[in-house]
N, C-alpha and C. Protein backbone atom coordinates (compact mmCIF):
# COMPACT_ATOMS: atom_id res chain seq x y z
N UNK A 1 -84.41 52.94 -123.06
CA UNK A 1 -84.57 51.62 -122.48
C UNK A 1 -84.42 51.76 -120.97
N UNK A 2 -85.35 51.10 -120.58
CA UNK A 2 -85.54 50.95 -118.44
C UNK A 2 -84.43 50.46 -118.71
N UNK A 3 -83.54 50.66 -117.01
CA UNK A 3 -82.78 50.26 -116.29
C UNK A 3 -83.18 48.75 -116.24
N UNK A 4 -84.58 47.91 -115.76
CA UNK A 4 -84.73 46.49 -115.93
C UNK A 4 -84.18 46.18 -117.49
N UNK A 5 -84.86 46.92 -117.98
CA UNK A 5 -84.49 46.01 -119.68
C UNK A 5 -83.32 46.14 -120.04
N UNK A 6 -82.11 46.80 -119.35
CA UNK A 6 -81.41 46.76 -120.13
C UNK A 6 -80.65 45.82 -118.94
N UNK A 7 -81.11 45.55 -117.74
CA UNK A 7 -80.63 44.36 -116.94
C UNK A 7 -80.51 43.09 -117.65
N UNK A 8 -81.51 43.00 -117.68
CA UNK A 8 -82.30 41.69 -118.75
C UNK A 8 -81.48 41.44 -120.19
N UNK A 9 -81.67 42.23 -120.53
CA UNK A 9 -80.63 42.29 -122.02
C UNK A 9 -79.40 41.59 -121.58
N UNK A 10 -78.53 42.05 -120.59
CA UNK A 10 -77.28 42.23 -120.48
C UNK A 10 -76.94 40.83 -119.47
N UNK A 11 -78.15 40.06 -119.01
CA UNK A 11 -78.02 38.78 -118.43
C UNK A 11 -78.14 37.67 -120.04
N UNK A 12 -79.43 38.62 -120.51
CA UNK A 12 -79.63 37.22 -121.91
C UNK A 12 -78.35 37.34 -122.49
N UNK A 13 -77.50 38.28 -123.09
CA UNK A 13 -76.31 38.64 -123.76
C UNK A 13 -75.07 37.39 -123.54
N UNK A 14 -75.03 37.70 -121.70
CA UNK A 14 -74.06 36.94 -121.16
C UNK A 14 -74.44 35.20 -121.16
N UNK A 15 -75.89 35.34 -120.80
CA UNK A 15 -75.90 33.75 -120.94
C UNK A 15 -75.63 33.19 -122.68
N UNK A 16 -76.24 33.95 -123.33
CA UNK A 16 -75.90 33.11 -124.89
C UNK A 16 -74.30 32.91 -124.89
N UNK A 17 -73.26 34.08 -124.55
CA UNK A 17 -71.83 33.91 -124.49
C UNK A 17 -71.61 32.12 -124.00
N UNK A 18 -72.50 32.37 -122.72
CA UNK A 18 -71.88 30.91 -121.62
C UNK A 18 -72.31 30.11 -122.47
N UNK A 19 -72.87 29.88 -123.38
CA UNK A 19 -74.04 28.85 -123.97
C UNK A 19 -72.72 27.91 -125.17
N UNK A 20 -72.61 29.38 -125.93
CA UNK A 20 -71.65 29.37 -126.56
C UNK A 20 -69.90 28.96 -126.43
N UNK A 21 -70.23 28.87 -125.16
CA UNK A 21 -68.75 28.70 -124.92
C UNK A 21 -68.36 27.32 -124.23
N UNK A 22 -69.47 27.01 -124.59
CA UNK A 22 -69.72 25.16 -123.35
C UNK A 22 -69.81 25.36 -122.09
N UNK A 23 -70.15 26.20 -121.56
CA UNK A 23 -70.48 25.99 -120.08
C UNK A 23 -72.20 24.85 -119.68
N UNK A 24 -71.77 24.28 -118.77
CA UNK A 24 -73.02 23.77 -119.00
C UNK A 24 -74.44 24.12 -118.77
N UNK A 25 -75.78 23.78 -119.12
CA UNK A 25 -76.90 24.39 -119.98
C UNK A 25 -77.26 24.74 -118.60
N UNK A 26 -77.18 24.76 -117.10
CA UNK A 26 -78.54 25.46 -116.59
C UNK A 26 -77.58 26.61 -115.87
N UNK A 27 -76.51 26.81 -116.35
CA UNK A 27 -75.65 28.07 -115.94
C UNK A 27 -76.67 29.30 -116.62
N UNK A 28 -76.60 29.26 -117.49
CA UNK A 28 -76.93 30.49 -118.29
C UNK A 28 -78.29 30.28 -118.41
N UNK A 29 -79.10 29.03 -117.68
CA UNK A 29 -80.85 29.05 -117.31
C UNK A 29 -81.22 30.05 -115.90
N UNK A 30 -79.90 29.63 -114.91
CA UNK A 30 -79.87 30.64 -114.25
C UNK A 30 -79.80 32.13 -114.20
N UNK A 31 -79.00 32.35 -114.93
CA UNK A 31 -78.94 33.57 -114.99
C UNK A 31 -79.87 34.47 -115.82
N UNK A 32 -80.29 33.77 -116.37
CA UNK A 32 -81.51 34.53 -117.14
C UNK A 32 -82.71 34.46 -116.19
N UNK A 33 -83.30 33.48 -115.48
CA UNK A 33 -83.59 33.67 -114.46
C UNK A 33 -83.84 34.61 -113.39
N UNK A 34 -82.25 34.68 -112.72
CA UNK A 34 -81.84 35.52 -111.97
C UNK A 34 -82.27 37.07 -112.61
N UNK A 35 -81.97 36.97 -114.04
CA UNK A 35 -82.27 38.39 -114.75
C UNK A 35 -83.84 39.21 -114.70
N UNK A 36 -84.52 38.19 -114.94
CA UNK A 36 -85.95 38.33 -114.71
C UNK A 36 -86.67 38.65 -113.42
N UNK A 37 -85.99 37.95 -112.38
CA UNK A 37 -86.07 37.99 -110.89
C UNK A 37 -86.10 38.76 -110.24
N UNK A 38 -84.77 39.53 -110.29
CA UNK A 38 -84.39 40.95 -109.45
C UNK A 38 -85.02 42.09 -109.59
N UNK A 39 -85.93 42.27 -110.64
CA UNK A 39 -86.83 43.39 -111.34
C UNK A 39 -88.19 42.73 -110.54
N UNK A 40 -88.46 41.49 -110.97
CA UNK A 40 -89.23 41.58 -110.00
C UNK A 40 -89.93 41.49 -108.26
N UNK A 41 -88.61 40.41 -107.62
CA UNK A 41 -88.74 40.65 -106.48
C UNK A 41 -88.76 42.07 -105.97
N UNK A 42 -87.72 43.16 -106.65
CA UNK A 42 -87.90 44.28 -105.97
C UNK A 42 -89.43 44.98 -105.87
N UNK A 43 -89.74 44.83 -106.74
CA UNK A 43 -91.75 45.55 -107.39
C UNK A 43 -91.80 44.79 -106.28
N UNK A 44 -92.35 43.65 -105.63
CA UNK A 44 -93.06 43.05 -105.26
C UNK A 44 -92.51 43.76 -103.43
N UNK A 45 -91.70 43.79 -103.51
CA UNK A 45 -91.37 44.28 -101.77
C UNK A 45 -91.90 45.49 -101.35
N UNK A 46 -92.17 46.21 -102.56
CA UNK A 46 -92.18 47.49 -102.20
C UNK A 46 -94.03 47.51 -101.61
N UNK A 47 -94.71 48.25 -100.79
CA UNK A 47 -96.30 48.32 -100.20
C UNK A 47 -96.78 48.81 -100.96
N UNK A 48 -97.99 48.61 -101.05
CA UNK A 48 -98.98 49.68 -102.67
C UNK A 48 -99.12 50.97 -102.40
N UNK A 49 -98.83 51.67 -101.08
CA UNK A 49 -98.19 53.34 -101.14
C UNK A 49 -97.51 53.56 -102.28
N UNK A 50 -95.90 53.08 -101.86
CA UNK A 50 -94.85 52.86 -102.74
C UNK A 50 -94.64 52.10 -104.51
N UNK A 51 -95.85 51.70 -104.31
CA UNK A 51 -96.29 51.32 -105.84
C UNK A 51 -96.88 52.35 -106.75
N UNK A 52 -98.17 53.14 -105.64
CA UNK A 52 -98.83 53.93 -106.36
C UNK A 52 -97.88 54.77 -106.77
N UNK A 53 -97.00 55.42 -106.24
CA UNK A 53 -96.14 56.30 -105.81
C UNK A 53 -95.27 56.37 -107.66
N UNK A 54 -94.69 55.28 -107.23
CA UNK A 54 -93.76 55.37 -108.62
C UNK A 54 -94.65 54.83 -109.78
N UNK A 55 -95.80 54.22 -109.60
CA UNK A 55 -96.50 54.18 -111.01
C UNK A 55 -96.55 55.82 -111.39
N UNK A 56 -97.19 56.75 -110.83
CA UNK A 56 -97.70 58.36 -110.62
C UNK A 56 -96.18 58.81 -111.08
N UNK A 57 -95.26 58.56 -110.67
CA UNK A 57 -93.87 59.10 -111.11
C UNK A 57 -93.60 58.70 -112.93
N UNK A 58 -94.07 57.63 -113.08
CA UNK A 58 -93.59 57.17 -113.89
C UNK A 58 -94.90 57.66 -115.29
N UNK A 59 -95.99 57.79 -114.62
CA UNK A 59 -97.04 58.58 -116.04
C UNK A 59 -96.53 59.88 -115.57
N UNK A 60 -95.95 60.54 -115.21
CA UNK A 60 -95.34 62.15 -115.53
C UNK A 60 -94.27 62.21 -115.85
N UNK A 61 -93.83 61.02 -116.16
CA UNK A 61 -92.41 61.13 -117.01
C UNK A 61 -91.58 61.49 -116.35
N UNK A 62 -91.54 61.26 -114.85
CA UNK A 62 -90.06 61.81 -113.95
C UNK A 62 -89.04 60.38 -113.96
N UNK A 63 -89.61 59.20 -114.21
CA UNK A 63 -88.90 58.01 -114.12
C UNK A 63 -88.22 57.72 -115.14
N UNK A 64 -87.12 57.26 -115.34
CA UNK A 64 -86.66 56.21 -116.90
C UNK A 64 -86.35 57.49 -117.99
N UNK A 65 -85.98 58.40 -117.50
CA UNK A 65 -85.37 59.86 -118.41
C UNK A 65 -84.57 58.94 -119.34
């Protein structure tokens, strides 16, 4: 499992806890949110050098060991 997915996992995880525990409902809308977010704002900052770059890393299997 990517480093994102297991971000993601581990935000959905925590928000069902908050959900569960009465916190109120857009706490844990946030954060799932937020979970989804950070994976992708980072992709998006990076220039399409740096895109090509780690796509090419990532079909030779040097990424996500």
């Amino acid at each position: 499992m990517s480093r994102s997915w297991l971000t993601f996992a581990a935000g959905f995880v925590v928000a069902i806890i908050l959900i569960a525990v009465g916190i109120p409902w857009w706490i844990p809308v946030l954060l799932v949110l937020a979970a989804i977010s950070v994976p992708v704002v980072g992709w998006m900052m990076l220039d399409p050098s740096q895109r090509r770059r780690i796509r090419r890393m990532r079909d030779r299997g040097q990424l996500g060991r």
